[in-house]
Protein backbone atom coordinates (compact mmCIF):
# COMPACT_ATOMS: atom_id res chain seq x y z
CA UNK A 1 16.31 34.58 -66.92
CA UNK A 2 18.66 37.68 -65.94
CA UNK A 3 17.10 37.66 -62.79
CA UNK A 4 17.22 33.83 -61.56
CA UNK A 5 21.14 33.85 -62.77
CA UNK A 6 21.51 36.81 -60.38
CA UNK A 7 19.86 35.59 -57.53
CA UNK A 8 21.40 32.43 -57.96
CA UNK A 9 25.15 34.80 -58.01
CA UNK A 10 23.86 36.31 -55.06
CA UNK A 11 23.06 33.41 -53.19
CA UNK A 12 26.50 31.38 -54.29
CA UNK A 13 28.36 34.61 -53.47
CA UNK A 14 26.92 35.10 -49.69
CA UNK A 15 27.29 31.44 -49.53
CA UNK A 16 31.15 32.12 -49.98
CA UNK A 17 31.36 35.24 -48.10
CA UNK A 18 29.87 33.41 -44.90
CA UNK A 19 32.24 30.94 -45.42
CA UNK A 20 35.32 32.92 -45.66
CA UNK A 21 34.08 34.48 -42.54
CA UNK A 22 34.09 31.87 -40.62
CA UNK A 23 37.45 30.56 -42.06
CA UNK A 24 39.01 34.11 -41.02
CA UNK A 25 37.21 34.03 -37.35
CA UNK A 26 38.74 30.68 -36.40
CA UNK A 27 42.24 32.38 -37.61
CA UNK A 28 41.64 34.90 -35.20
CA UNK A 29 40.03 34.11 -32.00
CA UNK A 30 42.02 30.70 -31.91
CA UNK A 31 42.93 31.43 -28.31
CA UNK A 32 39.77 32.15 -26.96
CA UNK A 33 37.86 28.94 -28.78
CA UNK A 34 40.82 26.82 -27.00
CA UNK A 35 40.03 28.49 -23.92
CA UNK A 36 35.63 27.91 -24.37
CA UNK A 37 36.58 24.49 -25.02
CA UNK A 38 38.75 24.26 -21.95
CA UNK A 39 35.84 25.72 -19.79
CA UNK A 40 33.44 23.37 -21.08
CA UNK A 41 35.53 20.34 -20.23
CA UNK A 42 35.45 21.49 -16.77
CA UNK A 43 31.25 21.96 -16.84
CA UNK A 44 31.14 18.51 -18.59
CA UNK A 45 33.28 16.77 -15.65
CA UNK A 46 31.19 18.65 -12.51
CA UNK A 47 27.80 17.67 -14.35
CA UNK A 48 29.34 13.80 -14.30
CA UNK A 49 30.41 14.16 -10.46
CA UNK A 50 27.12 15.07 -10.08
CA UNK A 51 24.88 12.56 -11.87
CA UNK A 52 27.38 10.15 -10.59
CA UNK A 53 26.50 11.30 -7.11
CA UNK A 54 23.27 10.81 -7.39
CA UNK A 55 23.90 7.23 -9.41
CA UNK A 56 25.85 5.79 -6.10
CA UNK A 57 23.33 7.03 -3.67
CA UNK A 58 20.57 5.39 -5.94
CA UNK A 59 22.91 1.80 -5.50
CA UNK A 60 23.07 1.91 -1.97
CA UNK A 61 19.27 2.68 -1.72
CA UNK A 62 18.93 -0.65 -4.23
CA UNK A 63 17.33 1.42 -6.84
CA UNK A 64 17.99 0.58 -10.74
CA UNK A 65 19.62 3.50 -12.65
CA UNK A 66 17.79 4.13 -15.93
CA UNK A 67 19.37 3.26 -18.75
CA UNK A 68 19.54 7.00 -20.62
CA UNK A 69 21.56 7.83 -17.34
CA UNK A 70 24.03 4.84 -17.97
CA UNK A 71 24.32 5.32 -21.89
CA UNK A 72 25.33 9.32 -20.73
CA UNK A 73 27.72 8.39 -18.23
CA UNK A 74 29.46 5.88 -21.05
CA UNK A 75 29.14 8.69 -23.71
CA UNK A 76 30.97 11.31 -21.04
CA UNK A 77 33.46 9.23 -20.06
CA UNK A 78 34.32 8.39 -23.71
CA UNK A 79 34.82 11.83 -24.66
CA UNK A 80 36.69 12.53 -21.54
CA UNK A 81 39.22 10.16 -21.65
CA UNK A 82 39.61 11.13 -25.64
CA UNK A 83 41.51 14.22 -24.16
CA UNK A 84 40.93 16.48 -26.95
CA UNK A 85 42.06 19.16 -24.35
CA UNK A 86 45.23 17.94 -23.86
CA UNK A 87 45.98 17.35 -28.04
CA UNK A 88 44.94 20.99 -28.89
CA UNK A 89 47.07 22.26 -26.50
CA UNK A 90 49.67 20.45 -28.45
CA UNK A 91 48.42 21.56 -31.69
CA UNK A 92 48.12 25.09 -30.75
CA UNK A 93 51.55 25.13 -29.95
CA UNK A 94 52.69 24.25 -32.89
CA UNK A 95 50.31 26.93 -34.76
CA UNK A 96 52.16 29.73 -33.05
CA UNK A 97 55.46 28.95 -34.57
CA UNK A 98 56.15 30.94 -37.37
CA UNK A 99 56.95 30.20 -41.29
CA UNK A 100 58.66 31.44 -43.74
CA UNK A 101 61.64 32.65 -41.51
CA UNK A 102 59.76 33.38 -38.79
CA UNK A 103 57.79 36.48 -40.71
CA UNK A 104 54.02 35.15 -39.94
CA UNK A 105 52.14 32.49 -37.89
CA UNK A 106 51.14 29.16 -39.23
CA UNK A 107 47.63 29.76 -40.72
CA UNK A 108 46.73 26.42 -41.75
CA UNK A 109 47.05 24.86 -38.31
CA UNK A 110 45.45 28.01 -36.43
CA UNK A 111 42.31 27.17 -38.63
CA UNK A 112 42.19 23.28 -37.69
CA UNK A 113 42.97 23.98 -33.54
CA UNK A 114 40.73 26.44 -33.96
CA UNK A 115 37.65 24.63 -35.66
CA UNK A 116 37.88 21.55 -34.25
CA UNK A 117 37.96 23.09 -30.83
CA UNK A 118 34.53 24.92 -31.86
CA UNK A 119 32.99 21.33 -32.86
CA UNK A 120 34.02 19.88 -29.93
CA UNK A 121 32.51 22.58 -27.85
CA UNK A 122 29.02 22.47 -29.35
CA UNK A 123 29.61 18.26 -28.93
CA UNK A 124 29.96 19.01 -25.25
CA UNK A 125 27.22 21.40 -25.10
CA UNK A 126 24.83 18.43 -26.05
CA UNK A 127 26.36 16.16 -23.91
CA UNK A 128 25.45 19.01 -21.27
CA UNK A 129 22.09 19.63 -22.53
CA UNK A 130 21.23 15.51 -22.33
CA UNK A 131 22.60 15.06 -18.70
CA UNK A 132 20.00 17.27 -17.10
CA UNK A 133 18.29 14.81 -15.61
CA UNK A 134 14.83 14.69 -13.08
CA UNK A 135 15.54 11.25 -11.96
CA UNK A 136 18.28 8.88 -12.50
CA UNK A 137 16.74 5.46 -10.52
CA UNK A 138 13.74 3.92 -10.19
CA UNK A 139 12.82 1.33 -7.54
CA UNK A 140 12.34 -2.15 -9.17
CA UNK A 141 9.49 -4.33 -7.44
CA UNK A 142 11.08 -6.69 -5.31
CA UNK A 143 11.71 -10.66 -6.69
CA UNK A 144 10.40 -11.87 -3.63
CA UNK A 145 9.26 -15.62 -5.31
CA UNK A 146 12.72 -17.23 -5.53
CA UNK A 147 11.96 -21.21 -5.74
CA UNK A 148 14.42 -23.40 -4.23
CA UNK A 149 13.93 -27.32 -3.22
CA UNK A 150 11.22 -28.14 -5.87
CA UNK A 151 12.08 -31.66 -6.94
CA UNK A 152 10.16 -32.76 -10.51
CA UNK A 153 8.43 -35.62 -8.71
CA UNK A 154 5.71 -37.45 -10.56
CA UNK A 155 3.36 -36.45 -7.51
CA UNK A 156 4.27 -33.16 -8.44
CA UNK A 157 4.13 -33.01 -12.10
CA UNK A 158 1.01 -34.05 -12.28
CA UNK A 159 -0.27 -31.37 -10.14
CA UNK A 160 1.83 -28.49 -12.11
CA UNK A 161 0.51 -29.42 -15.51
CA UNK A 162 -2.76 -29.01 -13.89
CA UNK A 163 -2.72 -25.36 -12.06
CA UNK A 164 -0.80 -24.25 -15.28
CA UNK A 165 -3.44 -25.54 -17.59
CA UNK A 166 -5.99 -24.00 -15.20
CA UNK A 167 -4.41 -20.32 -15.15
CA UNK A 168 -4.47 -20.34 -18.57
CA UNK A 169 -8.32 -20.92 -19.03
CA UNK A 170 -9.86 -17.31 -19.35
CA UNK A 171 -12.60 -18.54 -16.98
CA UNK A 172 -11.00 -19.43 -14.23
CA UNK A 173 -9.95 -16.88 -11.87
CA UNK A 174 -8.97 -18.21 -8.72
CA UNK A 175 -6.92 -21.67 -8.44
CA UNK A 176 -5.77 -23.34 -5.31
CA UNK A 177 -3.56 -26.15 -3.71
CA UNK A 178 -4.44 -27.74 -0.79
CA UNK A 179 -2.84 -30.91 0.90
CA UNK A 180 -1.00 -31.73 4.71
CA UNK A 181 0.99 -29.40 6.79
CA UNK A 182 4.71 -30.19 5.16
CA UNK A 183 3.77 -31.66 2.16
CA UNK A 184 5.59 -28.64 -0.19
CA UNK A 185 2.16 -26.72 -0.86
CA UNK A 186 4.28 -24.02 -0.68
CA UNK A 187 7.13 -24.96 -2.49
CA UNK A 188 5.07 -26.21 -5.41
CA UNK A 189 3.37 -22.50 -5.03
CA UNK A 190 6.75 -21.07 -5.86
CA UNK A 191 7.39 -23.43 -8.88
CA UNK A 192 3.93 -22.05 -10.36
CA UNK A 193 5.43 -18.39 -9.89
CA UNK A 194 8.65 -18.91 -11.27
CA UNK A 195 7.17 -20.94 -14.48
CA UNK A 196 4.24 -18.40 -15.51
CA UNK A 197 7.41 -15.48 -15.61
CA UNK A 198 8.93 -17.80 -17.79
CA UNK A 199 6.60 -18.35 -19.88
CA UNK A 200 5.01 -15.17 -20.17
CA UNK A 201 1.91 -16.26 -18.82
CA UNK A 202 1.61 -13.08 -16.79
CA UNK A 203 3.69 -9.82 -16.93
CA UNK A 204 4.12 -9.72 -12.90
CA UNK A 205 3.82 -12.20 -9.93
CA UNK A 206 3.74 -11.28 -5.83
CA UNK A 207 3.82 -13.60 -3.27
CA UNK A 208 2.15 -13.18 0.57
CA UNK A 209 2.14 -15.52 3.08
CA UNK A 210 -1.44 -15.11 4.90
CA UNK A 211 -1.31 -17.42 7.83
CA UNK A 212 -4.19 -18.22 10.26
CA UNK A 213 -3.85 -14.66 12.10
CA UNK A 214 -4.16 -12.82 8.83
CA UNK A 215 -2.32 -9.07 8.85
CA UNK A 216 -3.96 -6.95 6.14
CA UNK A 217 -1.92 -4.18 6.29
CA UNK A 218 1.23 -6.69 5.75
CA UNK A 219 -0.04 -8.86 3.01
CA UNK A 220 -1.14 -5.02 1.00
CA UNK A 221 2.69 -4.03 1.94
CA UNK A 222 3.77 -7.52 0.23
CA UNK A 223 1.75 -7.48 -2.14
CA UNK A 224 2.54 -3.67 -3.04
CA UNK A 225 6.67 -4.36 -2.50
CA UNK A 226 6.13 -6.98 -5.10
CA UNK A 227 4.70 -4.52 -7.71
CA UNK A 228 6.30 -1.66 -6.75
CA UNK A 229 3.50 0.28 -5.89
CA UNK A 230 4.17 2.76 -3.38
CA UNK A 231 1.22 3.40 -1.15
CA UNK A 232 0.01 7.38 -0.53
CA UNK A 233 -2.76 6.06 2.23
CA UNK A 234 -1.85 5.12 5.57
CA UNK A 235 -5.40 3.60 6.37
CA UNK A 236 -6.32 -0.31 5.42
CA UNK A 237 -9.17 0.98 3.44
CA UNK A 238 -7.00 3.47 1.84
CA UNK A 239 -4.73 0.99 0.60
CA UNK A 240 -7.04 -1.38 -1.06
CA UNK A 241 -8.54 1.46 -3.18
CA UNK A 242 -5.16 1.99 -4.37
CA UNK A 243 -4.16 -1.35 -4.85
CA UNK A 244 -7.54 -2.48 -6.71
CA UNK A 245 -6.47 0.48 -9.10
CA UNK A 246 -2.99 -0.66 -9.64
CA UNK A 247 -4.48 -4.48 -10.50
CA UNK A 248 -6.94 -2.44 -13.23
CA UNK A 249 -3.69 -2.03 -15.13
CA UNK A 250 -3.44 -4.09 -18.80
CA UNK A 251 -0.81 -5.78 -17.45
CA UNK A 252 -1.88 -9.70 -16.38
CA UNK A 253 -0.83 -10.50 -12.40
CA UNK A 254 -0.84 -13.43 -10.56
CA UNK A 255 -1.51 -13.31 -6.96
CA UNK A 256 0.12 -15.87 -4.54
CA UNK A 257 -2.00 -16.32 -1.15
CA UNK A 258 0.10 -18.67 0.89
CA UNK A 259 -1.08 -20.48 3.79
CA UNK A 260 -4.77 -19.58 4.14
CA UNK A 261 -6.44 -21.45 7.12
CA UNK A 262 -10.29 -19.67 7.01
CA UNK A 263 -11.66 -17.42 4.35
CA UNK A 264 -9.96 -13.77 3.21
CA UNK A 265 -11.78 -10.89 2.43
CA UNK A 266 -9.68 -10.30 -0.88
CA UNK A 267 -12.13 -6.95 -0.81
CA UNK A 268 -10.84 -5.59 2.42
CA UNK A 269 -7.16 -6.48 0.92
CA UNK A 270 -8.02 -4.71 -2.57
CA UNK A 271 -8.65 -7.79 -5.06
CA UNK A 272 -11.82 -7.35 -6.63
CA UNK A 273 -13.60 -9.49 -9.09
CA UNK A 274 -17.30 -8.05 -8.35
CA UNK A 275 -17.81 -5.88 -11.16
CA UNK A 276 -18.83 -7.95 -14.30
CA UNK A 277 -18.07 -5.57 -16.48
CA UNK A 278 -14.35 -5.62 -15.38
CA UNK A 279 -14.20 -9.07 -16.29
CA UNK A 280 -14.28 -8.38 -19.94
CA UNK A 281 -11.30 -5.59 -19.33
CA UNK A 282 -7.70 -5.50 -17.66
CA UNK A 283 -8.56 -6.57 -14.51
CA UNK A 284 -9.51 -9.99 -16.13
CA UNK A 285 -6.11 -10.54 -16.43
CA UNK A 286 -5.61 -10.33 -12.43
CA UNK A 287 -5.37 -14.08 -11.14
CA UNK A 288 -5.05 -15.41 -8.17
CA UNK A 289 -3.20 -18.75 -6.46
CA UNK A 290 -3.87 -20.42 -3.25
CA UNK A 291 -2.44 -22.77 -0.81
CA UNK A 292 -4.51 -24.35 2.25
CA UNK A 293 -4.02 -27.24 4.43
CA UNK A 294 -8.06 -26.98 3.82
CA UNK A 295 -10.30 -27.97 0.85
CA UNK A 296 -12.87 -26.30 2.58
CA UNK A 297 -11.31 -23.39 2.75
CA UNK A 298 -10.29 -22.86 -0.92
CA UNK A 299 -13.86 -23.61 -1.66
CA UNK A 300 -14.90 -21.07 0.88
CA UNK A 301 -12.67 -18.54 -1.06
CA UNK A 302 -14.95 -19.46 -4.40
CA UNK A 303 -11.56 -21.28 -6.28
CA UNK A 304 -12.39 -22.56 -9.81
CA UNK A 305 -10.11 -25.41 -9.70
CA UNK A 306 -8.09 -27.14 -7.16
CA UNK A 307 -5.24 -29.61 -6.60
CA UNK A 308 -4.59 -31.86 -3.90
CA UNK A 309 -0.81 -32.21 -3.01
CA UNK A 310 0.05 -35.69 -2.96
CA UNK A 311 2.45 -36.75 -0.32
CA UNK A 312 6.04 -38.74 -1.95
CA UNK A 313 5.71 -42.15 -2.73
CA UNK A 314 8.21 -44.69 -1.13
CA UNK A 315 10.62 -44.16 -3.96
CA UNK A 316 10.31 -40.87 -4.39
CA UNK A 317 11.04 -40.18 -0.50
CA UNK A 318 14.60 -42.53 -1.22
CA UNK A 319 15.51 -40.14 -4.16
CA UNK A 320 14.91 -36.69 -1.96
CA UNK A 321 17.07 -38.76 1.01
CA UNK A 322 19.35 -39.91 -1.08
CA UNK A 323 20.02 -36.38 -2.79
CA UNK A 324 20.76 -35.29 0.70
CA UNK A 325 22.64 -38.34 2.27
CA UNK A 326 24.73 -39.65 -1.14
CA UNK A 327 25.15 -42.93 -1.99
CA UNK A 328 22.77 -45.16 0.22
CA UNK A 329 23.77 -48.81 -1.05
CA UNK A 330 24.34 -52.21 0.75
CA UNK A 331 24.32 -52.04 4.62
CA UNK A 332 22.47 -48.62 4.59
CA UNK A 333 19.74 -49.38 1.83
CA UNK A 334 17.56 -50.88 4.52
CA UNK A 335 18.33 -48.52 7.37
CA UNK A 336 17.50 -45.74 4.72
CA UNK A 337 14.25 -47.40 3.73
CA UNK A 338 12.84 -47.69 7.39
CA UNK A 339 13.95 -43.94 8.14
CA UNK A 340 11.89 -42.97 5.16
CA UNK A 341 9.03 -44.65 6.08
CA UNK A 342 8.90 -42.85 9.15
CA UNK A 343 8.75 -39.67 7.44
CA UNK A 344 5.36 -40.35 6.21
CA UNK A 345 5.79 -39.16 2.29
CA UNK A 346 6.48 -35.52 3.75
CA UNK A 347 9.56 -33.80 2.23
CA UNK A 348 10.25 -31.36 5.02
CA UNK A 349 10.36 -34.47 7.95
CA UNK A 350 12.55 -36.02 5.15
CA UNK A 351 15.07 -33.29 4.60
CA UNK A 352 15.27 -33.03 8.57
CA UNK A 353 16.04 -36.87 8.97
CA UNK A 354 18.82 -36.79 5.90
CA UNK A 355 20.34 -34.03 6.72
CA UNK A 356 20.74 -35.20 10.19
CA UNK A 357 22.22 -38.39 9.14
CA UNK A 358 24.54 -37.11 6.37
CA UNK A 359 27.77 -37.96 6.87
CA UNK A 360 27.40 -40.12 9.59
CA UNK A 361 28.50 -43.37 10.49
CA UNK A 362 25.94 -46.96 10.43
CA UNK A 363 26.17 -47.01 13.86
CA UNK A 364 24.31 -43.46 14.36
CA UNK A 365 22.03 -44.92 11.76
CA UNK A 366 20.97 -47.62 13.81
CA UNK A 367 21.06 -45.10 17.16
CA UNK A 368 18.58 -42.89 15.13
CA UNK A 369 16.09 -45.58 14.18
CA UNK A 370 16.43 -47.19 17.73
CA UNK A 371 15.09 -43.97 18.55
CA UNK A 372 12.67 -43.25 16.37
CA UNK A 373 10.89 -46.65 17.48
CA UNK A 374 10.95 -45.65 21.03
CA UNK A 375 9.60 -42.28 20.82
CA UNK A 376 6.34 -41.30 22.49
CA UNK A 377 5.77 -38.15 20.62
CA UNK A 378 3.86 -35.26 21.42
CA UNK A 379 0.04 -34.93 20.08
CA UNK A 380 0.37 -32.44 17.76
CA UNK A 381 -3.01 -31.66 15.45
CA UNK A 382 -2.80 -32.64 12.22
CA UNK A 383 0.70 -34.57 12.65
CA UNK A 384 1.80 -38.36 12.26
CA UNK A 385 3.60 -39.75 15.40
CA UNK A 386 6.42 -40.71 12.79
CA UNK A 387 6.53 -37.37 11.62
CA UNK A 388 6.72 -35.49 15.05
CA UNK A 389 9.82 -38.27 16.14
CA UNK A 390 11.41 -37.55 13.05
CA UNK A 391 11.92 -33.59 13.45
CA UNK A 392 12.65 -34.23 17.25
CA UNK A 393 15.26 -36.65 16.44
CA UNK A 394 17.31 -34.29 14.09
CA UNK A 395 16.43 -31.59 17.05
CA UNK A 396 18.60 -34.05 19.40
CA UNK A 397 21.11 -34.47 16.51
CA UNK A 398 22.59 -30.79 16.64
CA UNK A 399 24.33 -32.43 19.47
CA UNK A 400 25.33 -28.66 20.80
CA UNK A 401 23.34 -27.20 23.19
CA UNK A 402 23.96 -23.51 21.81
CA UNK A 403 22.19 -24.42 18.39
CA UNK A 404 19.18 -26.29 20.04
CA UNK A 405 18.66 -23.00 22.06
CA UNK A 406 18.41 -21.11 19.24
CA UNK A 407 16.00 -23.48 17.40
CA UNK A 408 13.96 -23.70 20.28
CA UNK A 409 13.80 -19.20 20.89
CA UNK A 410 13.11 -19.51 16.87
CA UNK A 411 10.17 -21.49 17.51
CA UNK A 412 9.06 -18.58 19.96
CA UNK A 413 8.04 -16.54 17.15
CA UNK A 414 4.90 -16.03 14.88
CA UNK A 415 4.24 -18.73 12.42
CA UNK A 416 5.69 -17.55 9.11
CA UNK A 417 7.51 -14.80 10.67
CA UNK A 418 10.40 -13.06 9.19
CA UNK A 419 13.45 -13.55 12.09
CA UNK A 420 16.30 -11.47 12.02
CA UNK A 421 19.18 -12.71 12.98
CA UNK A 422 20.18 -10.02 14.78
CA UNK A 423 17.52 -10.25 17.05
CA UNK A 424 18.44 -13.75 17.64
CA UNK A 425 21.90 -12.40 18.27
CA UNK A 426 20.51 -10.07 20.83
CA UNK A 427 18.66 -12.74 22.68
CA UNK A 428 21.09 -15.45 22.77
CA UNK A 429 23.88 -12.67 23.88
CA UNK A 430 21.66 -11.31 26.56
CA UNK A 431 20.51 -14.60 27.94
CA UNK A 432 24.30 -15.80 27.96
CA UNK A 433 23.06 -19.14 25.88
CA UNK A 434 26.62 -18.85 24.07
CA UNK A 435 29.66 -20.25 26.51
CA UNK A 436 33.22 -18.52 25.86
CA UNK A 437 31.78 -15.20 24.21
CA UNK A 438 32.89 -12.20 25.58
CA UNK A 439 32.07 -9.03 22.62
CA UNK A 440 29.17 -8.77 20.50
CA UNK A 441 31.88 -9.17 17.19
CA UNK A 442 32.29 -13.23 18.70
CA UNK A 443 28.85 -13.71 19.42
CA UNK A 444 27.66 -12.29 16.03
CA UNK A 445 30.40 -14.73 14.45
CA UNK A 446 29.00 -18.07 16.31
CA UNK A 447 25.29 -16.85 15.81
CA UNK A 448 26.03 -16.78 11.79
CA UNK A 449 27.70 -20.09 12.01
CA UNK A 450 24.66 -21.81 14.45
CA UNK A 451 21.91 -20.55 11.89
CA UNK A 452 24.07 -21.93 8.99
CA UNK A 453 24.00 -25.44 10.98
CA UNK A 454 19.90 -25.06 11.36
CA UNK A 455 19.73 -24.29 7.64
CA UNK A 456 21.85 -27.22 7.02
CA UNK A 457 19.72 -29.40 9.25
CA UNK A 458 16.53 -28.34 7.56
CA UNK A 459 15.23 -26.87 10.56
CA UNK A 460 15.56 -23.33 9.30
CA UNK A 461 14.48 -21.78 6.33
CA UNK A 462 16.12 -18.51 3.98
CA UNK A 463 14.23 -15.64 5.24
CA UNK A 464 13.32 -12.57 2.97
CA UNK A 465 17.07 -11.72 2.44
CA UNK A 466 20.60 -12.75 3.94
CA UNK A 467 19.67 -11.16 7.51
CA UNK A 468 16.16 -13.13 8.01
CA UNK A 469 15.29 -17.02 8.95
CA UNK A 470 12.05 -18.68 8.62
CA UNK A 471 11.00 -21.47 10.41
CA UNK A 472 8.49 -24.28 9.14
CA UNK A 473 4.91 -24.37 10.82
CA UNK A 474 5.36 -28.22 11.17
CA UNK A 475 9.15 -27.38 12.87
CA UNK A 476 7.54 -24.63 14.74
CA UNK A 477 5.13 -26.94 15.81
CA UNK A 478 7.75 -29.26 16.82
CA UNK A 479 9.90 -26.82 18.60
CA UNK A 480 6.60 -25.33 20.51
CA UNK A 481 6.12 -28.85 21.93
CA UNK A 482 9.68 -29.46 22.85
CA UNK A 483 9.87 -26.08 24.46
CA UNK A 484 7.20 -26.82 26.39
CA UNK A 485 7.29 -31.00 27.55
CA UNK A 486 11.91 -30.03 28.43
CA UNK A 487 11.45 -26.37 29.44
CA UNK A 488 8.52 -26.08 31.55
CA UNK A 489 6.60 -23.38 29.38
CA UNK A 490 3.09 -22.98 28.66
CA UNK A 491 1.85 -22.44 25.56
CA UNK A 492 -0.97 -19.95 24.33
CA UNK A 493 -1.51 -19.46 20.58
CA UNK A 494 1.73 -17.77 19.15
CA UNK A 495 2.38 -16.72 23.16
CA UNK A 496 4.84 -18.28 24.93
CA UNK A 497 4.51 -18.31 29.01
């Protein structure tokens, strides 16, 4: 019993001693804890120009900071800007004037500058210890499925209850959509994307546009910008090894194939649904979406399930003009209903048409339907006469010369191709298509304000970002024949002669 009570004494007594200490050693080396401190807010402030160097360099490369790194930044500049520097300067002033007449120094505030510059020392020191990071961004796969234009049609309903239905059956691997050049195949494609993200369907959705020249190196890249998987290989081969690893993940994907027009070798790509055993594992939750002009082709491609595209009915074509247009009564009812039915149930001919026509007077009305029963279009594949006059009508509607050059040099390009606009600035500026332009500055200027008035027409599409176009295979189409019956060129696959 002697024994505990003593250690216990010894214990309580060490306990105090230690204490005591450290109350006496904050007395003391006041000046130099003040003066750690002070060095430590300095550290603390480089280590944030640096993270935050590497933070802005991160934004301009459009990489996502991580949110640790954010939370740090936040947590520094809270303690910064709480200027405990500053307020123990103040305090320690005051704890070197003297009491009691000036015979000794102010104890009681030496201790508190003292100590509670030591605790906020060891509070930077962790702040200091958490900012050493390896990495402060990450690249975020790109959102390359943005839907715009999709219009809840009953023609269209019908067919999106269907492929959603269908990509949720665990059977069914591969779904397609098939239905006329125009029709919104690929619209309704994008509606599909944007709905299984919302609804948790799948984890992750990429988008490729395959087109009837198919690129497999570009639809891996797509495909791979999409996920954000960053390719090691250079080779084709290469590639699809890695990508068929990356789709083996237990995350569920949904692949968008755009545009087929013959059969893809999703093997040569790196989408592989060979090995039965893999079907029972992650890779069963890889899925893949079509669109074809061609039944025969989706069924070449082994789809489960497919759905036609229907084109509008009479009254759903009036509601997509008259969204465009405004208010079509009395006088214009009839003119509108006429115009419609030359579009042929296909939104993009419709769009054209309205957009033309928007804002425009009944006696343009009647000029464009004089028009549009006088044309002798083109033979164009797969196109209605209607259709072809249509698009060439709001083609002679620009009314400005500049902006049906640059419609027809879009046309020049590779079906579903990416434009920039630059190089459409380029061309126009060295073929001197743009009267009164004198510095690339002006020319830039009216080329942004000529592509706005395509977009607005319908005859150009949003590229992959602000600096691209896209035009329409059925506009291209168009524009091909135009270019070639007005400007005397001959036409050879995508080549122009």
């Amino acid at each position: 019993m002697v024994s505990i009570v003593s250690s216990a004494a010894s214990k309580v007594a060490d306990y105090t001693f230690g204490v005591i200490k450290r109350g006496i050693g904050y007395i003391i080396y006041v000046d130099s804890n003040v003066q750690d401190l002070k060095e430590q807010v300095g550290n603390l402030e480089d280590a944030r120009g640096r993270v935050q160097h590497s933070v802005d360099r991160a934004i301009r490369n459009a990489e996502k900071i991580e949110a640790d790194v954010l939370k740090w930044l936040a947590n520094v500049e809270k303690k910064l800007t709480e200027n405990v520097e500053e307020k123990l300067k103040k305090d320690e002033e005051k704890a070197k004037k003297k009491c009691f007449f000036a015979l000794c120094p102010n104890v009681k505030s030496r201790y508190q500058v003292s100590k509670k510059a030591v605790e906020e020392k060891h509070a930077i020191s962790e702040l200091l210890e958490q900012g050493k990071f390896n990495k402060v961004s990450y690249s975020p796969p790109i959102e390359g499925v943005v839907t715009k234009g999709y219009k809840a049609f009953e023609s269209r309903t019908t067919a999106l209850k269907g492929i959603m239905e269908a990509l949720k059956e665990s059977s069914v691997r591969i779904v397609g959509i098939y239905g006329m050049a125009g029709v919104g195949k690929t619209t309704l494609a994008k509606e599909v994307a944007a709905r299984v993200k919302e609804e948790h369907l799948f984890d992750e959705v990429a988008m490729t546009i395959v087109t009837h020249n198919p690129d497999i190196r570009k639809i891996q890249g797509e495909i791979a910008d999409m996920l954000g998987l960053h390719y090691k290989n250079e080779t084709v081969s290469g590639r699809a090894i890695e990508l068929r690893e990356r789709l083996k993940t237990d995350k569920k994907i949904l692949i968008v194939l755009d545009d087929l027009w013959q059969k893809l070798d999703l093997e040569e790509v790196g989408i592989s649904f060979e090995d039965q055993a893999a079907k029972g594992s992650s890779i069963a939750g890889c899925k893949i979406l079509l669109t074809s002009r061609s039944l025969d082709v989706l069924r070449l491609m082994h789809a489960e399930k497919s759905f036609k595209v229907e084109i509008l009915s009479q009254e759903e074509s009036m509601i997509l003009f008259a969204k465009t247009v405004g208010d079509i009564s009395g006088d214009y009812e009839r003119r509108a209903n006429e115009l419609v039915k030359k579009c042929e149930g296909l939104p993009v001919a419709i769009l054209a048409i309205s957009n033309a026509l928007k804002d425009k007077d009944l006696t343009s009305w009647d000029d464009a339907l004089l028009q549009l029963r006088r044309s002798n279009p083109s033979n164009i594949e797969g196109m209605q006469d209607n259709v072809y006059s249509t698009i060439e009508l709001s083609y002679k509607w620009l009314r400005n010369e500049e902006a049906q050059s640059l419609f027809l040099i879009c046309g020049l390009h590779p079906q579903s191709f990416d434009i920039p606009v630059f190089d459409l600035l380029q061309y126009s500026f060295g073929l001197d298509l743009l009267e009164g332009i004198y510095t690339m500055e002006e020319a830039r200027k009216r080329i942004d304000a000529l592509v706005h008035k395509l977009k607005a027409s319908s005859l150009l599409l949003e590229g992959k970002g602000y600096e691209w176009v896209k035009m329409h295979d059925l506009i291209r189409d168009v524009s091909i024949s135009i270019a070639s019956k007005n400007k005397g060129m001959w036409v050879i696959r995508d080549a122009i002669i």
